[in-house]
PDB file of N, CA and C in Angstrom:
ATOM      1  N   UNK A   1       8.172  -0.361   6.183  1.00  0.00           N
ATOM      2  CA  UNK A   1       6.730  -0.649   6.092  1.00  0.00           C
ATOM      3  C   UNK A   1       5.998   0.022   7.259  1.00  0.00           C
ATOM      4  N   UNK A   2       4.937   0.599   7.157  1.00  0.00           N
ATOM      5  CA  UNK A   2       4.372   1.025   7.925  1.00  0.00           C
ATOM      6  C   UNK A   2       2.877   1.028   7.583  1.00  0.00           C
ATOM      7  N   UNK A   3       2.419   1.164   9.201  1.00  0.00           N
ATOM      8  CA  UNK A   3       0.703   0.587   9.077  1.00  0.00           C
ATOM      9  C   UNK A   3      -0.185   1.934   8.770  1.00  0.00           C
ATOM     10  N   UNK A   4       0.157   2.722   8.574  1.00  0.00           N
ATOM     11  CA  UNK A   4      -0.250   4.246   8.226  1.00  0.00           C
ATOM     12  C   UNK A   4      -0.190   4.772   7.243  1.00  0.00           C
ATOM     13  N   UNK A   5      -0.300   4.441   5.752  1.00  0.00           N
ATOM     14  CA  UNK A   5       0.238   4.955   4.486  1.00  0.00           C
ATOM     15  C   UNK A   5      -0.384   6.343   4.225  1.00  0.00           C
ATOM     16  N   UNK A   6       0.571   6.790   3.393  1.00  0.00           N
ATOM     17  CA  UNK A   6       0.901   8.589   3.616  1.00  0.00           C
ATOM     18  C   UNK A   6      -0.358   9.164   3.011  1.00  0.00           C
ATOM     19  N   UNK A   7      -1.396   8.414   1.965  1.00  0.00           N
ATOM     20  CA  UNK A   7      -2.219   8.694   1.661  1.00  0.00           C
ATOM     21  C   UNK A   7      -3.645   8.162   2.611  1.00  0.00           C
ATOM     22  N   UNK A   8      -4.617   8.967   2.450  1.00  0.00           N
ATOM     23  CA  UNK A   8      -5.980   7.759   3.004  1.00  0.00           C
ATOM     24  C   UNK A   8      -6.632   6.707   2.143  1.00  0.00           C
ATOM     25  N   UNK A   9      -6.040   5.786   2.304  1.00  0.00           N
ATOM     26  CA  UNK A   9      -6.888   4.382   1.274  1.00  0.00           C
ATOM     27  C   UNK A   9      -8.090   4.034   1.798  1.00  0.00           C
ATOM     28  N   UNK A  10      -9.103   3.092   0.877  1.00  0.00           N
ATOM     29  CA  UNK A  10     -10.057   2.440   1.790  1.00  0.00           C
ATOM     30  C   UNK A  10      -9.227   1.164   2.186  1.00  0.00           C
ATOM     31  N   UNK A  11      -9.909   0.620   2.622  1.00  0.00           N
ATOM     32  CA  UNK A  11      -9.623  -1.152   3.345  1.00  0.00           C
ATOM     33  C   UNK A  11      -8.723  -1.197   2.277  1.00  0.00           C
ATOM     34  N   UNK A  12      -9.360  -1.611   1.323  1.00  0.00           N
ATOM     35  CA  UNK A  12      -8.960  -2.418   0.135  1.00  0.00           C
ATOM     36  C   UNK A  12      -7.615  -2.580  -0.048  1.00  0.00           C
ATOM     37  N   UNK A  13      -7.570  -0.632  -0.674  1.00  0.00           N
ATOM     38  CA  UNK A  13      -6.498  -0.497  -1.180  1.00  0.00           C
ATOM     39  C   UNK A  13      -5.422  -0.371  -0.151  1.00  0.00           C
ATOM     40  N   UNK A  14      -5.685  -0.729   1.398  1.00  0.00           N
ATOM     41  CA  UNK A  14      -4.425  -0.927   1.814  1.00  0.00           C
ATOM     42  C   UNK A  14      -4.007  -2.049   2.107  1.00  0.00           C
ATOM     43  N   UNK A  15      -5.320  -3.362   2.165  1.00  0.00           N
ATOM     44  CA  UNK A  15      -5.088  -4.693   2.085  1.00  0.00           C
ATOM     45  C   UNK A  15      -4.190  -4.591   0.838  1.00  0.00           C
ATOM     46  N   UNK A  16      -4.091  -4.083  -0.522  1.00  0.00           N
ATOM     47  CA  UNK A  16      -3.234  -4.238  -1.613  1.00  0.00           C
ATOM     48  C   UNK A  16      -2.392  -3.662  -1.439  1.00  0.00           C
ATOM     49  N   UNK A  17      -2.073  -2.660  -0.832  1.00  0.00           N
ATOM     50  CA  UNK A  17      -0.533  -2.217  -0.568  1.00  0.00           C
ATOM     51  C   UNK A  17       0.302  -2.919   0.098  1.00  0.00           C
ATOM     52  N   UNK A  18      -0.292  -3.159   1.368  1.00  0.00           N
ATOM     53  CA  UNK A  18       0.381  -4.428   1.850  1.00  0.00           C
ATOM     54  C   UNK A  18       0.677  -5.896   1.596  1.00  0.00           C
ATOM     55  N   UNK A  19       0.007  -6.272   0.811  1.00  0.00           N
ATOM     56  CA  UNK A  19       0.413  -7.118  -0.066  1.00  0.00           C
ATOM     57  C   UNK A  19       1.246  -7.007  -1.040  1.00  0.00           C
ATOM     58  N   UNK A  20       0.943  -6.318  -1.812  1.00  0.00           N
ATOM     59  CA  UNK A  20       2.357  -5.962  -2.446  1.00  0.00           C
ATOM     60  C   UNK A  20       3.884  -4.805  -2.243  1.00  0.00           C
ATOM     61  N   UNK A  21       3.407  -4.598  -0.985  1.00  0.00           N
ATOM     62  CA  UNK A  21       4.247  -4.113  -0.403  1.00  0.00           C
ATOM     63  C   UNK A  21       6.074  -4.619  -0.597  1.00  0.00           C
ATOM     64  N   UNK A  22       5.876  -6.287  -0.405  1.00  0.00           N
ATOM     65  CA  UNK A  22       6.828  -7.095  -0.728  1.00  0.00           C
ATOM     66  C   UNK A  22       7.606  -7.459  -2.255  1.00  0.00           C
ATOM     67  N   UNK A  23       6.236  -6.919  -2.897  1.00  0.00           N
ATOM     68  CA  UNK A  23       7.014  -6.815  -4.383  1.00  0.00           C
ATOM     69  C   UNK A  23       7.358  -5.529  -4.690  1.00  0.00           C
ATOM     70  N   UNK A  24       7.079  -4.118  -3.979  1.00  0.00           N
ATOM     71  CA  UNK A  24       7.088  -3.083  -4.410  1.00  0.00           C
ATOM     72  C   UNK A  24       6.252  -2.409  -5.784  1.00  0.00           C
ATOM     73  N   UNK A  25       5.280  -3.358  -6.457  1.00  0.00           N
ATOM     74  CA  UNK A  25       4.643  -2.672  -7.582  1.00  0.00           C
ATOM     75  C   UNK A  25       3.380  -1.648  -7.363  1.00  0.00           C
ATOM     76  N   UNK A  26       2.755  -2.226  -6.550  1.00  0.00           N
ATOM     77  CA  UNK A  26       2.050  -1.254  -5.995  1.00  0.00           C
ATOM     78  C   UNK A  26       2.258  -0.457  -5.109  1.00  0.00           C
ATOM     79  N   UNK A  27       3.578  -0.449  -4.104  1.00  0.00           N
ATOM     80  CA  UNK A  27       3.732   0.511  -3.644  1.00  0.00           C
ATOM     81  C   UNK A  27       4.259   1.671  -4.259  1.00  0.00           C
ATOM     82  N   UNK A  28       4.872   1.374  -5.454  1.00  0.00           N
ATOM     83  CA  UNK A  28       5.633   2.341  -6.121  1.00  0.00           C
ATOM     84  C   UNK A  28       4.169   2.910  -6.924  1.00  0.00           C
ATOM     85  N   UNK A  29       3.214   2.342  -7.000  1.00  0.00           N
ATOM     86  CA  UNK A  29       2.190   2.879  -7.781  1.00  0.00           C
ATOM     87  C   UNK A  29       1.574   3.727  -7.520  1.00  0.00           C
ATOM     88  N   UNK A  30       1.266   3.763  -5.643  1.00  0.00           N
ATOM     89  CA  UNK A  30       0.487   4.332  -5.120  1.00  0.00           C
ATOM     90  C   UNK A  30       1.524   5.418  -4.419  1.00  0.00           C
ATOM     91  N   UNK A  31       2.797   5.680  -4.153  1.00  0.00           N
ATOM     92  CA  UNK A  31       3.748   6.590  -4.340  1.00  0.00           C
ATOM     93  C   UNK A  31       4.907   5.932  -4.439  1.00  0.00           C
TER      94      UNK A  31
END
């Protein structure tokens, strides 16, 4: 996990990555 994701998100979408970070669905979504 890391606080830097490889893309530039807004807020949002990295408040939602990190959140689902733990389930992996959106991280796999967003790469």
């Amino acid at each position: 996990m890391t606080q830097e994701p490889r893309t530039p998100l807004p807020a949002a979408a990295r408040t939602v990555f990190f959140v689902s970070d733990g389930t992996g669905i959106t991280a796999e979504t967003f790469g």
